[in-house]
Protein backbone atom coordinates (compact mmCIF):
# COMPACT_ATOMS: atom_id res chain seq x y z
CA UNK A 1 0.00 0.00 0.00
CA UNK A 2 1.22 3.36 -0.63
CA UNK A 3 1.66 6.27 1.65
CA UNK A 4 0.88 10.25 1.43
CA UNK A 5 4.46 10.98 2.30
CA UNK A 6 4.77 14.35 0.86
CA UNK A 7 1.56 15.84 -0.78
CA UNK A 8 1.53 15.73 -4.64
CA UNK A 9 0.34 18.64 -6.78
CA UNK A 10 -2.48 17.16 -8.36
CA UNK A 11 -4.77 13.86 -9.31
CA UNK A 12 -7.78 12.08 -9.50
CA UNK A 13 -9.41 10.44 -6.87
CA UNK A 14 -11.44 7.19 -6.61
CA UNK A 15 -13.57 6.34 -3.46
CA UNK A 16 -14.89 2.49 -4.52
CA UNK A 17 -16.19 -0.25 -1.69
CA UNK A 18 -17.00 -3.48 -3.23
CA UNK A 19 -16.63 -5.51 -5.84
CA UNK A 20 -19.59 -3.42 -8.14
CA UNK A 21 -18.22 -0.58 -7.79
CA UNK A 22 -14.60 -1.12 -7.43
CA UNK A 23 -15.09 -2.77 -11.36
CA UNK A 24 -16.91 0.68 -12.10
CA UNK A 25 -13.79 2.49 -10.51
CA UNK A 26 -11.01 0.37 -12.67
CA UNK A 27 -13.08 1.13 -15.99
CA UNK A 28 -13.54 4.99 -15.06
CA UNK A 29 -9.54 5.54 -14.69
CA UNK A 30 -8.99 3.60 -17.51
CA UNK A 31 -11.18 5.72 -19.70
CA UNK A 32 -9.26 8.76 -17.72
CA UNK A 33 -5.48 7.11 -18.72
CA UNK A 34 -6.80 6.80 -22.46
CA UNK A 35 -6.91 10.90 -22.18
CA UNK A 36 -5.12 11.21 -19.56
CA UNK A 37 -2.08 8.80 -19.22
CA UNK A 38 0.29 11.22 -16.77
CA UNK A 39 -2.24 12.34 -14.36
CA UNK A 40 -1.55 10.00 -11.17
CA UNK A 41 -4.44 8.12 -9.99
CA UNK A 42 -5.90 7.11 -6.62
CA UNK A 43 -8.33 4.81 -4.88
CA UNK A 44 -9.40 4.08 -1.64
CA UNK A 45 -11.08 0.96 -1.06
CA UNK A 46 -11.22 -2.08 0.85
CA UNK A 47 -9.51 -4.21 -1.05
CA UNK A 48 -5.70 -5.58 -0.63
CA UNK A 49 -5.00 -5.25 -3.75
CA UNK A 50 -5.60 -3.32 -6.66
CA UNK A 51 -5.72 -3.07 -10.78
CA UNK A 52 -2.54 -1.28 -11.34
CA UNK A 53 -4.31 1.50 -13.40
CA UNK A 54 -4.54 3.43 -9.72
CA UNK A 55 -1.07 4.79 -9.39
CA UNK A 56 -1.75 5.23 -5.74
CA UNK A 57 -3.95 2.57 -3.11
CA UNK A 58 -5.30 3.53 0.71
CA UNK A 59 -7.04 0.77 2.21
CA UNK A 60 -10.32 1.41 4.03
CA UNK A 61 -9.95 -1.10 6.91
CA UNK A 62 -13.59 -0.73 8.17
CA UNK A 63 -16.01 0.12 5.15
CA UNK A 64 -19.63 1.47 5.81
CA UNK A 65 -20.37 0.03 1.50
CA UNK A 66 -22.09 3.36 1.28
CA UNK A 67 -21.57 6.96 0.83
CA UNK A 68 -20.59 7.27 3.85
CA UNK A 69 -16.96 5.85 2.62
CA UNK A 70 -16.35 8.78 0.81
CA UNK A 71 -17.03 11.40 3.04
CA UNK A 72 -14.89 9.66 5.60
CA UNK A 73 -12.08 9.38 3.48
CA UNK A 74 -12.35 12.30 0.36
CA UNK A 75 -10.54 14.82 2.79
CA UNK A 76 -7.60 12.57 2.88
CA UNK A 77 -6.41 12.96 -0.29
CA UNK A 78 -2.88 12.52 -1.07
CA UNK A 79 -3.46 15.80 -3.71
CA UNK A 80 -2.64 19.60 -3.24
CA UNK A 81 -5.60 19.89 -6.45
CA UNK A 82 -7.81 17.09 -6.54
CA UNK A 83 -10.48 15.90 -8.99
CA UNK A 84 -12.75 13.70 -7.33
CA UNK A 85 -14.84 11.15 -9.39
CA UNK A 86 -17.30 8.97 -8.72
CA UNK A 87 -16.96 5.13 -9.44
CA UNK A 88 -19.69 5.53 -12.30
CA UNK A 89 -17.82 7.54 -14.57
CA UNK A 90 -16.90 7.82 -17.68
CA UNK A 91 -13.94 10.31 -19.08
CA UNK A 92 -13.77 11.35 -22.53
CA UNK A 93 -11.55 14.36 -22.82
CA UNK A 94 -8.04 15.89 -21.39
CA UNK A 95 -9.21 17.30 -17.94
CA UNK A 96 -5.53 19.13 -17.09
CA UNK A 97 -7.03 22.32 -17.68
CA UNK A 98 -9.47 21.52 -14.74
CA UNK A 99 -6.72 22.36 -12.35
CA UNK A 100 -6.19 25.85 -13.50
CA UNK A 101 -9.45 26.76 -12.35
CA UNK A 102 -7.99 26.35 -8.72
CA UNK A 103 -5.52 28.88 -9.51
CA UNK A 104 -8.29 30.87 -9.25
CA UNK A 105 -11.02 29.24 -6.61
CA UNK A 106 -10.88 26.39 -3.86
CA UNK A 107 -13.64 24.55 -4.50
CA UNK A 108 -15.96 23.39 -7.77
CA UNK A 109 -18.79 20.96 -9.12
CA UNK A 110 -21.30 20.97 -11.77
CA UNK A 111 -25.51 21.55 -10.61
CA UNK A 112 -27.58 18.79 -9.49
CA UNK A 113 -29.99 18.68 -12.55
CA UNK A 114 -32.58 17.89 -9.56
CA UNK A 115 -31.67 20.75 -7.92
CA UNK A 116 -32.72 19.64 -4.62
CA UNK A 117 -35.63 22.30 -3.86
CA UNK A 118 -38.07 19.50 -2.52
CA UNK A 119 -36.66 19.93 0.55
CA UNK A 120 -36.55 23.20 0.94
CA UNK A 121 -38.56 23.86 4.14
CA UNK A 122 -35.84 22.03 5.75
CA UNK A 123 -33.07 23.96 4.73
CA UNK A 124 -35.17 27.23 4.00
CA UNK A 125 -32.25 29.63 5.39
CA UNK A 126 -30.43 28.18 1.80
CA UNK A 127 -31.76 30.36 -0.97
CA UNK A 128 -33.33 28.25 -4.13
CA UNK A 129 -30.72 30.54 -6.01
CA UNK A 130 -28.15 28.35 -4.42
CA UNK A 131 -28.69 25.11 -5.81
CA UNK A 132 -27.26 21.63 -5.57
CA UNK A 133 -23.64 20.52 -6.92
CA UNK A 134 -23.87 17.23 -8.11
CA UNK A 135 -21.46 15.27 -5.97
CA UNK A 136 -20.24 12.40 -8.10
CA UNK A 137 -17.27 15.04 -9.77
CA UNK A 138 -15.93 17.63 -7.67
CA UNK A 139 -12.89 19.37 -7.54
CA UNK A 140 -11.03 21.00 -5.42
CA UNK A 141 -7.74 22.78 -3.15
CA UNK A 142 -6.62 20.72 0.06
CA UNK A 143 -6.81 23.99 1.33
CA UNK A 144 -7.69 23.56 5.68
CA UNK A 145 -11.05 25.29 5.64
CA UNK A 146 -11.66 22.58 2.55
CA UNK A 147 -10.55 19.70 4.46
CA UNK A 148 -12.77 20.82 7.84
CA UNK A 149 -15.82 21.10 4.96
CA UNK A 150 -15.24 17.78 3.94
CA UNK A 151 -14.68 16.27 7.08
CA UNK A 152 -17.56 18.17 8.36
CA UNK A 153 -19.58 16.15 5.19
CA UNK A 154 -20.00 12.77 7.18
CA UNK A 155 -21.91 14.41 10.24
CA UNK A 156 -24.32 16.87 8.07
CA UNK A 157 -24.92 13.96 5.94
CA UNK A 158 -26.26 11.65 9.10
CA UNK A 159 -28.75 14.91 9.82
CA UNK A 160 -29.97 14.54 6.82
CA UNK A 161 -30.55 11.13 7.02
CA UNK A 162 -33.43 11.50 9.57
CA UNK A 163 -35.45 13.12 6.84
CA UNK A 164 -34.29 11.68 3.36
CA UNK A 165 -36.46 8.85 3.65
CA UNK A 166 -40.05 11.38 4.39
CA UNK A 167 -38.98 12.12 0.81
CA UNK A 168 -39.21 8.17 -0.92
CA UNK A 169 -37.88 4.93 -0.79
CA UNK A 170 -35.37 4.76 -3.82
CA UNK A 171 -31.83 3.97 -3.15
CA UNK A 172 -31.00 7.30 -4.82
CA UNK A 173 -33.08 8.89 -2.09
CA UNK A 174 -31.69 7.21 1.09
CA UNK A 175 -28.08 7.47 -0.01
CA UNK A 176 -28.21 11.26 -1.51
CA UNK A 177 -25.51 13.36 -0.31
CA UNK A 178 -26.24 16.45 -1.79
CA UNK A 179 -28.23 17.95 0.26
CA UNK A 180 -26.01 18.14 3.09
CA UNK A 181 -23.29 19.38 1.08
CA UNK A 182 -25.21 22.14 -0.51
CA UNK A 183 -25.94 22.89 3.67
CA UNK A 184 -22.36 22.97 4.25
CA UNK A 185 -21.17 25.17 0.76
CA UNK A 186 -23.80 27.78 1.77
CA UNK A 187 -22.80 27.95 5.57
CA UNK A 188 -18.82 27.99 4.47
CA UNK A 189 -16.36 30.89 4.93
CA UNK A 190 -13.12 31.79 3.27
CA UNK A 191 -13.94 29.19 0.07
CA UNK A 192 -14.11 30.29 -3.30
CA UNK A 193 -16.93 28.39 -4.97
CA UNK A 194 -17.40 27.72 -8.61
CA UNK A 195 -20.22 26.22 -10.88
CA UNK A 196 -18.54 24.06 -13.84
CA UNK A 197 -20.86 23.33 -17.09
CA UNK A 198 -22.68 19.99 -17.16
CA UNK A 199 -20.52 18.90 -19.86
CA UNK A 200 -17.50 17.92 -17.20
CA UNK A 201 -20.13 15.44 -15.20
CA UNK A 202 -22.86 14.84 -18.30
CA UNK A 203 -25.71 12.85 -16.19
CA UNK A 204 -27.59 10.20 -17.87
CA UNK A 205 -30.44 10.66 -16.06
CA UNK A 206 -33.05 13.78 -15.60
CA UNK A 207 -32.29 15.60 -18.49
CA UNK A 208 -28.14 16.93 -19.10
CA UNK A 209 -27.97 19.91 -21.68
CA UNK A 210 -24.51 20.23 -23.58
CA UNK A 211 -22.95 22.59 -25.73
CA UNK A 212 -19.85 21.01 -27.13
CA UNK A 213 -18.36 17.74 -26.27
CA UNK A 214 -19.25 15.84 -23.31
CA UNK A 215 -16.05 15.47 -21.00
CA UNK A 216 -17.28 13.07 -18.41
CA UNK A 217 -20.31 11.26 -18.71
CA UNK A 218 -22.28 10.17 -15.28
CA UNK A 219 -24.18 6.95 -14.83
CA UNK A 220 -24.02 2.73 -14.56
CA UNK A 221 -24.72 0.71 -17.37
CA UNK A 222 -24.13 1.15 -20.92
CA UNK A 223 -22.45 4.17 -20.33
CA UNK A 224 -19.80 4.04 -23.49
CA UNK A 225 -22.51 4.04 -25.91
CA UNK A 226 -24.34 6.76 -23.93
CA UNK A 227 -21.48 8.68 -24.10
CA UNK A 228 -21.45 8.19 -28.10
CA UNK A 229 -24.85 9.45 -28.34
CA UNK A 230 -24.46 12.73 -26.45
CA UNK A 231 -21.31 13.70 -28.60
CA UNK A 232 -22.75 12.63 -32.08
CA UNK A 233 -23.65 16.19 -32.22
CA UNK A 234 -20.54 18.81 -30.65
CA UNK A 235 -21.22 21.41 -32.70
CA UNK A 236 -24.81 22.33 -31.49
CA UNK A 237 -27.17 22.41 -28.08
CA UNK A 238 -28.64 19.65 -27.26
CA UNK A 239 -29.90 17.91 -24.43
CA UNK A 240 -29.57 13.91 -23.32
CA UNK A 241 -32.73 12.19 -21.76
CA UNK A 242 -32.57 8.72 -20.37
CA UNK A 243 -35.62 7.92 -22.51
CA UNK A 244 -35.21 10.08 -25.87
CA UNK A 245 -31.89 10.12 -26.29
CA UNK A 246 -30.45 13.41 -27.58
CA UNK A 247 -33.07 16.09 -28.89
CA UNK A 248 -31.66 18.81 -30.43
CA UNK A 249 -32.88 21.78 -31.75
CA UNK A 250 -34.18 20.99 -35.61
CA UNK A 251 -33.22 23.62 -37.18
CA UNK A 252 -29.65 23.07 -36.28
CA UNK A 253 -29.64 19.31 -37.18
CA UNK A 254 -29.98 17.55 -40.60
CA UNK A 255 -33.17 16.32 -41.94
CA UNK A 256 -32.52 12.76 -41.58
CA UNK A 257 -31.68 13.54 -37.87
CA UNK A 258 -35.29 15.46 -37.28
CA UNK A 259 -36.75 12.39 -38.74
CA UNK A 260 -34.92 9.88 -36.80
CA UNK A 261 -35.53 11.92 -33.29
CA UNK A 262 -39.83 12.08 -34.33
CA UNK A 263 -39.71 8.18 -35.08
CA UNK A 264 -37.87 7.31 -31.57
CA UNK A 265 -40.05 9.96 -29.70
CA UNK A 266 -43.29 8.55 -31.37
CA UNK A 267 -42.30 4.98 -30.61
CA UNK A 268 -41.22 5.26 -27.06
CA UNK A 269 -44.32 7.67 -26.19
CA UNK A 270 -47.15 4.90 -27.84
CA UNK A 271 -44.73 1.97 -25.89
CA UNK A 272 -45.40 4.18 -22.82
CA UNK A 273 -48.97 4.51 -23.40
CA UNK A 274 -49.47 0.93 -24.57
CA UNK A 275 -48.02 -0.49 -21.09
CA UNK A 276 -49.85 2.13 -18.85
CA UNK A 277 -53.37 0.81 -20.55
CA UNK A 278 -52.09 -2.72 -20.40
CA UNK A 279 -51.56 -2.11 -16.16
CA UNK A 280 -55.05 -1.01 -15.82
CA UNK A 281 -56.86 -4.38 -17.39
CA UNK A 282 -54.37 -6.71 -15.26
């Protein structure tokens, strides 16, 4: 296992507990290496050993196999400039110039295309103006009023926790760490905060709007040919939806393209329809 030692100027950092997504981990920094191949990597997990794509390996000797993992371990990071990932990602692009940003602020992230305002009455000293940052790519200075923030993560998160579930039932729901971070980002003194564009974490899911290429794209599954449909088009706006795939604006796109998007639209929407009349005469 390697050590901190002296703290390095920059890298990427992997927080992955078990086997799911500690495979989702290895094929996000290898998509990272392809664009990225001298930008040191890191992991902590709870595994002994590691694929040797992670340049640098911290065991976690007593995982929660939660989010919690990362909040109790994201602050240590071996990094002076750190991008932060989550296991579930996907890179597509040279993210060097990400760092230079920090020349400039101490902490970043893209919005939370949720945005988190369903909970507002619980955090209704937090202005809707100050929205979510999604927290599956951050980055960020190992600055000490950083580090307190992100040690200070793990206890707002287990506030939140006592209301998360008032809120439903999905996994997504009971494990969602935003809220508690956008708590902590509001509340924070002496950070510099900055808002990145949803191309550097493109989500899969809600709705993502792009302009350009995607740089990292967000979300499980077939993720490599999600990532192929939101760049088939780099040169207009667009936006991805889990369901539709990219719609973009038609009179920016080619016929053929206008026709393809009404055909999948049409056939998805009477699929929808079909099933929804089919669950009322079970």
């Amino acid at each position: 296992m390697n050590t901190k030692g002296d703290q390095m100027e920059k890298g990427v950092v992997y927080v992955a507990t078990g086997v799911t997504c500690i495979c989702e981990a290895i094929k996000s920094a290898k998509s990272l290496k392809r664009h990225n191949p001298h930008l040191p990597t890191a992991i902590f997990t709870n595994m002994t050993f590691v694929d040797p794509i992670f340049d640098f390996h911290y065991l976690i000797e007593n995982p929660e196999f939660s989010t919690l993992d990362k909040m109790k371990n994201l602050w240590k990071t071996p990094f002076h400039k750190t991008i932060f990932l989550d296991s579930d990602t996907y890179v597509l692009s040279d993210l060097t110039h990400v760092f230079d940003i920090l020349n400039r602020v101490d902490f970043a992230g893209t919005h939370e295309v949720a945005r988190g305002f369903w909970y507002n009455e619980l955090q209704n000293e937090v202005p809707d103006a100050f929205c979510e940052l999604n927290g599956g790519m951050l980055v960020f200075k190992a600055l000490p009023e950083v580090i307190n923030l992100l040690k200070d993560w793990h206890d707002a998160y287990l506030k939140t926790t006592k209301w998360l579930p008032n809120h439903g039932s999905s996994k997504w729901m009971l494990t969602n760490d935003q809220p508690s971070l956008r708590y902590l980002l509001y509340h924070c003194h002496g950070i510099k905060l900055w808002v990145l564009p949803t191309e550097y974490n493109a989500l899969r899911n809600n709705g993502t709007y792009l302009w350009g290429s995607a740089k990292i794209v967000h979300g499980r599954q077939n993720i490599e040919a999600v990532a192929e449909k939101m760049n088939r088009f780099t040169n207009v706006e667009r936006t991805f939806f889990q369901g539709f795939g990219v719609v973009a604006d038609f009179g920016r796109v080619s016929t053929g393209h206008v026709i393809e998007t009404c055909l999948r639209i049409n056939y998805l929407a009477f699929r929808e329809i079909f099933h929804r009349l089919l669950s009322k005469f079970r």
